[in-house]
Protein backbone atom coordinates (compact mmCIF):
# COMPACT_ATOMS: atom_id res chain seq x y z
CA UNK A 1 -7.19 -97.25 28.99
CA UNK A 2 -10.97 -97.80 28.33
CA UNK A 3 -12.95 -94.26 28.95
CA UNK A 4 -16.88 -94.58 28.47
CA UNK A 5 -18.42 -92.99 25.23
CA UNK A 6 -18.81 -89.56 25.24
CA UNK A 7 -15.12 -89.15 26.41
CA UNK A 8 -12.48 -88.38 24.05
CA UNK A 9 -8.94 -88.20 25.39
CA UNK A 10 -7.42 -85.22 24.10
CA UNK A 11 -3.82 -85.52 26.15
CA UNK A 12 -2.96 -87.79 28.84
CA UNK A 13 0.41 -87.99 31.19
CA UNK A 14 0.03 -91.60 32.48
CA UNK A 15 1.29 -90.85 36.23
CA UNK A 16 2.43 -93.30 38.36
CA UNK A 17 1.21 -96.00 41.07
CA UNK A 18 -2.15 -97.54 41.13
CA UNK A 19 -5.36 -96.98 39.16
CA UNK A 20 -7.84 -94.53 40.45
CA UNK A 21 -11.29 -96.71 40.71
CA UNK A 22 -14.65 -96.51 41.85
CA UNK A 23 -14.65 -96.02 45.68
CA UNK A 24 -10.48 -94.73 45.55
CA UNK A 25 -10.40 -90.82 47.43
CA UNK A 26 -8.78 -88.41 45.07
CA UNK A 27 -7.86 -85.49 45.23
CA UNK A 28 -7.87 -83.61 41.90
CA UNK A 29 -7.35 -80.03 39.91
CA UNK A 30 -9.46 -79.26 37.73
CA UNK A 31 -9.20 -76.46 34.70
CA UNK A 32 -12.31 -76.16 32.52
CA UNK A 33 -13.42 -74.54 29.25
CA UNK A 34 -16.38 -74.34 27.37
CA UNK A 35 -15.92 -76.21 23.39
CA UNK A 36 -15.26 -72.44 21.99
CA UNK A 37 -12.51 -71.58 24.51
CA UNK A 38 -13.46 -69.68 27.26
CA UNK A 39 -12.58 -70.57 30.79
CA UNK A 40 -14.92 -71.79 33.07
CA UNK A 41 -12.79 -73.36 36.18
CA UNK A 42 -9.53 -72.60 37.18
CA UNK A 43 -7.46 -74.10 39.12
CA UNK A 44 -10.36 -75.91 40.99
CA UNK A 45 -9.22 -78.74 43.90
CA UNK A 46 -11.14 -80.84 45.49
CA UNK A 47 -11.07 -84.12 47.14
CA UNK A 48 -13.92 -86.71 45.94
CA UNK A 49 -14.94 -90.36 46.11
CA UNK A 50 -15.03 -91.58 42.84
CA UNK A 51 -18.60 -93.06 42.72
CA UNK A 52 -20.43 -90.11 44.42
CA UNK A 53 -21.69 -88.15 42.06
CA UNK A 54 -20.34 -84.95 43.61
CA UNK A 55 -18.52 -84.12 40.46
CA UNK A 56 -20.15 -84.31 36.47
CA UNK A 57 -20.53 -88.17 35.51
CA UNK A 58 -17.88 -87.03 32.44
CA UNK A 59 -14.80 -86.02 34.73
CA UNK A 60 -15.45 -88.71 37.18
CA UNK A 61 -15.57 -91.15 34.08
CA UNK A 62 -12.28 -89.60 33.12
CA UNK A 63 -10.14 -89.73 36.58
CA UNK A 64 -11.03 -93.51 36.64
CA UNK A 65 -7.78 -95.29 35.66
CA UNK A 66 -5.47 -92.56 36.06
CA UNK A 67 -2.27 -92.55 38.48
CA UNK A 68 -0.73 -90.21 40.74
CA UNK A 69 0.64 -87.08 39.24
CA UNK A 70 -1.16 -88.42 36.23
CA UNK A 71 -2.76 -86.25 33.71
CA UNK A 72 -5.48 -86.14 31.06
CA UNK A 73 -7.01 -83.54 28.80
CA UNK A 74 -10.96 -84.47 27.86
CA UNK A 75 -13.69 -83.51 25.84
CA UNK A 76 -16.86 -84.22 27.57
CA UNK A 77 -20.06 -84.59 25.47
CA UNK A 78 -23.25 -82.50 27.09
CA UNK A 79 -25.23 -85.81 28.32
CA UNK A 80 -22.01 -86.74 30.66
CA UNK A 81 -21.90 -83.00 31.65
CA UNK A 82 -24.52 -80.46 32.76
CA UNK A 83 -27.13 -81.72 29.70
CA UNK A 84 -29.88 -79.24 28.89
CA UNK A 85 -29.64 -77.56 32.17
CA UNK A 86 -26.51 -75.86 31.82
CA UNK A 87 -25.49 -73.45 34.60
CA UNK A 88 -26.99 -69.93 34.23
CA UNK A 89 -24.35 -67.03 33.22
CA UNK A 90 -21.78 -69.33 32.83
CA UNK A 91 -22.36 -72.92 30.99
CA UNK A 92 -24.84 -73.05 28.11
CA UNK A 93 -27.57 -75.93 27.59
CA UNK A 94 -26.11 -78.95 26.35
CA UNK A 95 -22.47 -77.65 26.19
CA UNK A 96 -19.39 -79.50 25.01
CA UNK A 97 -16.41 -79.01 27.64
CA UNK A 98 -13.21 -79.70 27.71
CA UNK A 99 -11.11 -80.44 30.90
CA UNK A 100 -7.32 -80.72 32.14
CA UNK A 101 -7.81 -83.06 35.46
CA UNK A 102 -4.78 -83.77 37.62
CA UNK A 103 -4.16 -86.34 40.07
CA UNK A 104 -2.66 -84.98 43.03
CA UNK A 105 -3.20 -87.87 45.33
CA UNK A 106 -5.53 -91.38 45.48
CA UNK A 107 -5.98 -92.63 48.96
């Protein structure tokens, strides 16, 4: 498994079937947390084209590779998250997070 720097695999539950890659439809959950624990996303599902851009560059980075029912825990350095910007009242500039992404299908 080869994730890009910035990426540090945590936990991973390999799955099954093929690779998730640029271009592949996924459909993933998502359960985020800031670096000092609290909760950001819960339970979050949503279907996305890996290559889009419609999620953070660090959990896209992440789901490539990964195989149905597959899962992997992931810290995500700011730059491959929401950088300096943050998200007011809820992510801080140039946050570390860490996320628990699911595969629930690749089509």
């Amino acid at each position: 498994m080869n994730i890009k720097p910035g990426i540090q695999l945590l936990e991973e539950v390999e799955g099954a079937g093929e690779e998730a890659k640029s271009g592949d439809t996924v459909e993933v959950r998502l359960n985020g947390w800031l670096n000092g624990g609290k909760q950001i996303q819960s339970n979050y599902t949503e279907t996305v084209r890996l290559g889009s851009r419609s999620l953070i560059p660090g959990i896209e980075y992440a789901i490539e590779g990964m195989k149905m029912h597959g899962k992997r825990k992931v810290k995500i350095s700011p730059h491959l998250g929401y950088k300096e910007r943050g998200v007011e009242g809820l992510i801080p500039s140039n946050a570390v997070l860490i996320y628990e992404i699911e595969i629930l299908a690749v089509k």
